[in-house]
Protein backbone atom coordinates (compact mmCIF):
# COMPACT_ATOMS: atom_id res chain seq x y z
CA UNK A 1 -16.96 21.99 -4.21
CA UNK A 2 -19.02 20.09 -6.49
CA UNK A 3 -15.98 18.30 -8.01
CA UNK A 4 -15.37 17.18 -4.61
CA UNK A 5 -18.78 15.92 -3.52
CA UNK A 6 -18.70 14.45 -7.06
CA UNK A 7 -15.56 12.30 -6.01
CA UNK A 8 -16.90 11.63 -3.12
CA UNK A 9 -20.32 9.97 -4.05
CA UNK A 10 -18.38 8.28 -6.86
CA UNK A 11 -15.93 6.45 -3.93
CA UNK A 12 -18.56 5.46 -2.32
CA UNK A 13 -20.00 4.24 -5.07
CA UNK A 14 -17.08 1.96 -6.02
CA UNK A 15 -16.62 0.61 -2.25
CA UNK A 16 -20.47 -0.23 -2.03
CA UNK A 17 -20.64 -1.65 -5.19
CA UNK A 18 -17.77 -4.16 -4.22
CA UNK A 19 -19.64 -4.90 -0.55
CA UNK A 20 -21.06 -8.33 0.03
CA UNK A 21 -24.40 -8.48 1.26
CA UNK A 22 -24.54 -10.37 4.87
CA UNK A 23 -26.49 -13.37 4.77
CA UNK A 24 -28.41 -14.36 7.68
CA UNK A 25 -29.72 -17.84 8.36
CA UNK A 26 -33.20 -18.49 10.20
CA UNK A 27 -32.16 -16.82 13.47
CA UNK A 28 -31.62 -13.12 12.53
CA UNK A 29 -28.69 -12.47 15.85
CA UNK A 30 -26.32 -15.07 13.57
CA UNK A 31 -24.01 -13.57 10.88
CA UNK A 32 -22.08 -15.83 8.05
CA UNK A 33 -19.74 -14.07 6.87
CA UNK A 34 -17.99 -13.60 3.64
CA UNK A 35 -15.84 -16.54 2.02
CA UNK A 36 -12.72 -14.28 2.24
CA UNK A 37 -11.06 -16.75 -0.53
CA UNK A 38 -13.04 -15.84 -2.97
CA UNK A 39 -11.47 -13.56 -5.62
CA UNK A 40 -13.97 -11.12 -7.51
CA UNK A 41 -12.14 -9.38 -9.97
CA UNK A 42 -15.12 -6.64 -10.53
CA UNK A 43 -14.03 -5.50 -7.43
CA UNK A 44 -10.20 -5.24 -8.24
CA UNK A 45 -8.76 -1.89 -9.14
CA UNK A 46 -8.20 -2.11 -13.32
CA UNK A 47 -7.49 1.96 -13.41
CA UNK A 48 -6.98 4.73 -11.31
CA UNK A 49 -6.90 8.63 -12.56
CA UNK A 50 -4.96 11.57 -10.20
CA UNK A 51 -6.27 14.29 -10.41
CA UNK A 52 -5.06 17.83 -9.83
CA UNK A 53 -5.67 21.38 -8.46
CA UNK A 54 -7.78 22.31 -11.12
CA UNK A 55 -10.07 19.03 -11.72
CA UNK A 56 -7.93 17.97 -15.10
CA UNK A 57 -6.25 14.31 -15.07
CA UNK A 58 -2.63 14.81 -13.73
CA UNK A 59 -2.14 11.54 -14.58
CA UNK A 60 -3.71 7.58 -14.60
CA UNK A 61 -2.74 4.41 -14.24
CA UNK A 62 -3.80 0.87 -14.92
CA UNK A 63 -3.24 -2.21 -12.40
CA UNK A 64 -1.88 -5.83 -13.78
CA UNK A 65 -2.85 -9.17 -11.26
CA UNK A 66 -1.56 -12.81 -11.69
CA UNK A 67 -3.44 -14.92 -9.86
CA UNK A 68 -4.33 -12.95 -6.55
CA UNK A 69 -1.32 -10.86 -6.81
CA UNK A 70 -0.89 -7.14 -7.94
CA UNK A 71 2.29 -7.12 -10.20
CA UNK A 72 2.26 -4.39 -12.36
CA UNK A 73 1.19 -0.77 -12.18
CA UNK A 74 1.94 1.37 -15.34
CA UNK A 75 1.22 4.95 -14.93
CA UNK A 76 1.54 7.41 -17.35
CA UNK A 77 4.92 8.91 -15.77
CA UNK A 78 6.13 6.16 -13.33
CA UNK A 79 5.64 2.32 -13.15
CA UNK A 80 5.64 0.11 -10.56
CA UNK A 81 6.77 -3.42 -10.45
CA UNK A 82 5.69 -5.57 -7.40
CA UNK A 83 7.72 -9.34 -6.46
CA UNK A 84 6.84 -12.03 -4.44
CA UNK A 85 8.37 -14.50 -2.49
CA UNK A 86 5.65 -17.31 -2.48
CA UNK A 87 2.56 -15.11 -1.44
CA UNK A 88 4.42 -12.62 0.92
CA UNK A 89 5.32 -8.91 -1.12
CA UNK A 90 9.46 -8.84 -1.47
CA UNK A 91 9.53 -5.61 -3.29
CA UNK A 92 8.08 -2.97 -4.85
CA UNK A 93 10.43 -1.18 -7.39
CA UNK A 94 9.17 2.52 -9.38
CA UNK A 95 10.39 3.48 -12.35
CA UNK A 96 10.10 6.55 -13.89
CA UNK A 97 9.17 7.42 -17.45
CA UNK A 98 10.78 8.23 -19.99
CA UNK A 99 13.87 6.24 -19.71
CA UNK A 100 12.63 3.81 -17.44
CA UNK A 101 14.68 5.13 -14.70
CA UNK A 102 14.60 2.96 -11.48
CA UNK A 103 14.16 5.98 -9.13
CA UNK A 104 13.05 4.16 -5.83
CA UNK A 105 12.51 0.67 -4.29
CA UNK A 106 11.17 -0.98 -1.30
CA UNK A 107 11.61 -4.60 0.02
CA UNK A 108 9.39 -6.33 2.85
CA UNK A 109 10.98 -8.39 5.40
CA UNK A 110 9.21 -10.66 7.72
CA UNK A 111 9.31 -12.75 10.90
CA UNK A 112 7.50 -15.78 9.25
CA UNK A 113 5.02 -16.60 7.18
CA UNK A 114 2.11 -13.77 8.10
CA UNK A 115 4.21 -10.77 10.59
CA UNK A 116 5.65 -7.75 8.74
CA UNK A 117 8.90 -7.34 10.67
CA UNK A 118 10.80 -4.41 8.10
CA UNK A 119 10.51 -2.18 5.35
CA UNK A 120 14.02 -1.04 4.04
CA UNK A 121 13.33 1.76 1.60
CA UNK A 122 15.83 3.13 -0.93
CA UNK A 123 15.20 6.89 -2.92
CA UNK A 124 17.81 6.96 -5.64
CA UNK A 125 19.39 10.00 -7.44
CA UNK A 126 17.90 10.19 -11.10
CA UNK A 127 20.58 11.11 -12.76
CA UNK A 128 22.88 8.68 -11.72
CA UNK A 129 21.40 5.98 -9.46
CA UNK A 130 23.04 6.41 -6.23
CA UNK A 131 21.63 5.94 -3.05
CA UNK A 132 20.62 8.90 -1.62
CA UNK A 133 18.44 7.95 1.34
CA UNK A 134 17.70 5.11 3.25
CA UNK A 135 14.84 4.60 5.07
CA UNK A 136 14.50 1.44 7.38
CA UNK A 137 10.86 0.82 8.97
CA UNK A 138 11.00 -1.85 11.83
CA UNK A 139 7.33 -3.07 13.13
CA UNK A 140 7.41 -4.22 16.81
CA UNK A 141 4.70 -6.09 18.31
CA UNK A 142 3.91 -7.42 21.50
CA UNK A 143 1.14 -9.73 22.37
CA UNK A 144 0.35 -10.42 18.41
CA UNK A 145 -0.18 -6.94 18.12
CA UNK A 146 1.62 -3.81 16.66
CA UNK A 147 2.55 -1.93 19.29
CA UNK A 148 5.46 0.57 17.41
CA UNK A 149 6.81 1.70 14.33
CA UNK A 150 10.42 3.19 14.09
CA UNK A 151 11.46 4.78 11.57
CA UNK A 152 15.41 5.81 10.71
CA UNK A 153 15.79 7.89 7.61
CA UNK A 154 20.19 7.38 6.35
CA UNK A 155 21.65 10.05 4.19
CA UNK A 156 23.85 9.38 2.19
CA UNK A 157 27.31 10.76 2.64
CA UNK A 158 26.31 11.95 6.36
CA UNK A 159 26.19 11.01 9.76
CA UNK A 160 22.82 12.44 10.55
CA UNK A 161 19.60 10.18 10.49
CA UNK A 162 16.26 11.22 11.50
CA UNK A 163 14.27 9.37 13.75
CA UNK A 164 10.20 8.39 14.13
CA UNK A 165 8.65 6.53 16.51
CA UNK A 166 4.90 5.80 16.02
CA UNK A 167 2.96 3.78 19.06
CA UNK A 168 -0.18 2.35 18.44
CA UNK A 169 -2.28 2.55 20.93
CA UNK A 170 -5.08 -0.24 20.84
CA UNK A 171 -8.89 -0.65 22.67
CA UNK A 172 -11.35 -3.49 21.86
CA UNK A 173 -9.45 -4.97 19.08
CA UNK A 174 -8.71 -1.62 16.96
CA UNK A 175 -6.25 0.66 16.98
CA UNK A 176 -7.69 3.88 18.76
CA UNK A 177 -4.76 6.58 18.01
CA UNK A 178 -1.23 6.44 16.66
């Protein structure tokens, strides 16, 4: 218990740490807020540690930016390579170590310039790279906002698919319940 209240204050910690202070002009009801183009890389994630059962390091991992962009995360048994297509996310691709063994990707599709339309997600066999499941994610929105998520996992070499449909449901703005 005190490993967990230990991660705990340390989380909150890191989040507070990174939190802009609100500054208020003469009249105290008026908020300006945050320049949200400002980068501050204090506040980016440089390494993360997983940890297990027990409280020992499972494993770590350190994150790589260009720019504003995440492109690299090398853990200590799987990477992760992120591409871009201008600034929207085209893929993520994992490989595992040793061997460098590309074991899963996922590309981003979109509707223009700012909507996620689709995820198509791909889980490969590791010993010898075919396709073994297909996931497709489609995000449907009406009124600017995202009202469902479907979800069709493919198997490979079978006619069955599984099937998830997620609704948003949405009050004053934010999403109240899935």
């Amino acid at each position: 218990m005190k490993h967990f209240l230990c991660l705990v204050f340390i989380a909150g910690m890191c989040l507070t740490a990174c939190q802009k202070e609100l500054e208020h002009t003469d009249d105290p009801a008026s908020v300006i807020p945050p320049n949200l183009n400002i980068v501050h890389d204090s506040c980016r994630i440089a390494t993360r540690y997983y940890y297990g059962g027990s409280g020992g390091i499972n494993d770590s991992a350190n994150f790589f930016y260009t720019g504003n962009k995440l492109v690299n995360v090398i853990g200590t048994s799987a990477d992760v390579l992120y591409t871009y297509n201008g600034d929207q996310l085209f893929s993520m691709a994992y490989y595992e170590k040793p061997g460098n063994l590309l074991y899963h990707i996922d590309t981003f599709h979109y509707l223009n310039d700012s909507v996620l339309s689709q995820v198509l997600s791909h889980d490969f066999d590791m010993y010898n790279h075919n396709d073994t499941v297909h996931a497709v994610i489609d995000f449907i929105y009406s009124a600017n906002l995202l009202t469902n998520l479907k979800t069709v996992n493919l198997y490979e070499g079978s006619v069955d698919t599984d099937t998830l449909f997620s609704d948003f449901r949405w009050e004053n703005g934010n999403v109240k319940s899935i």
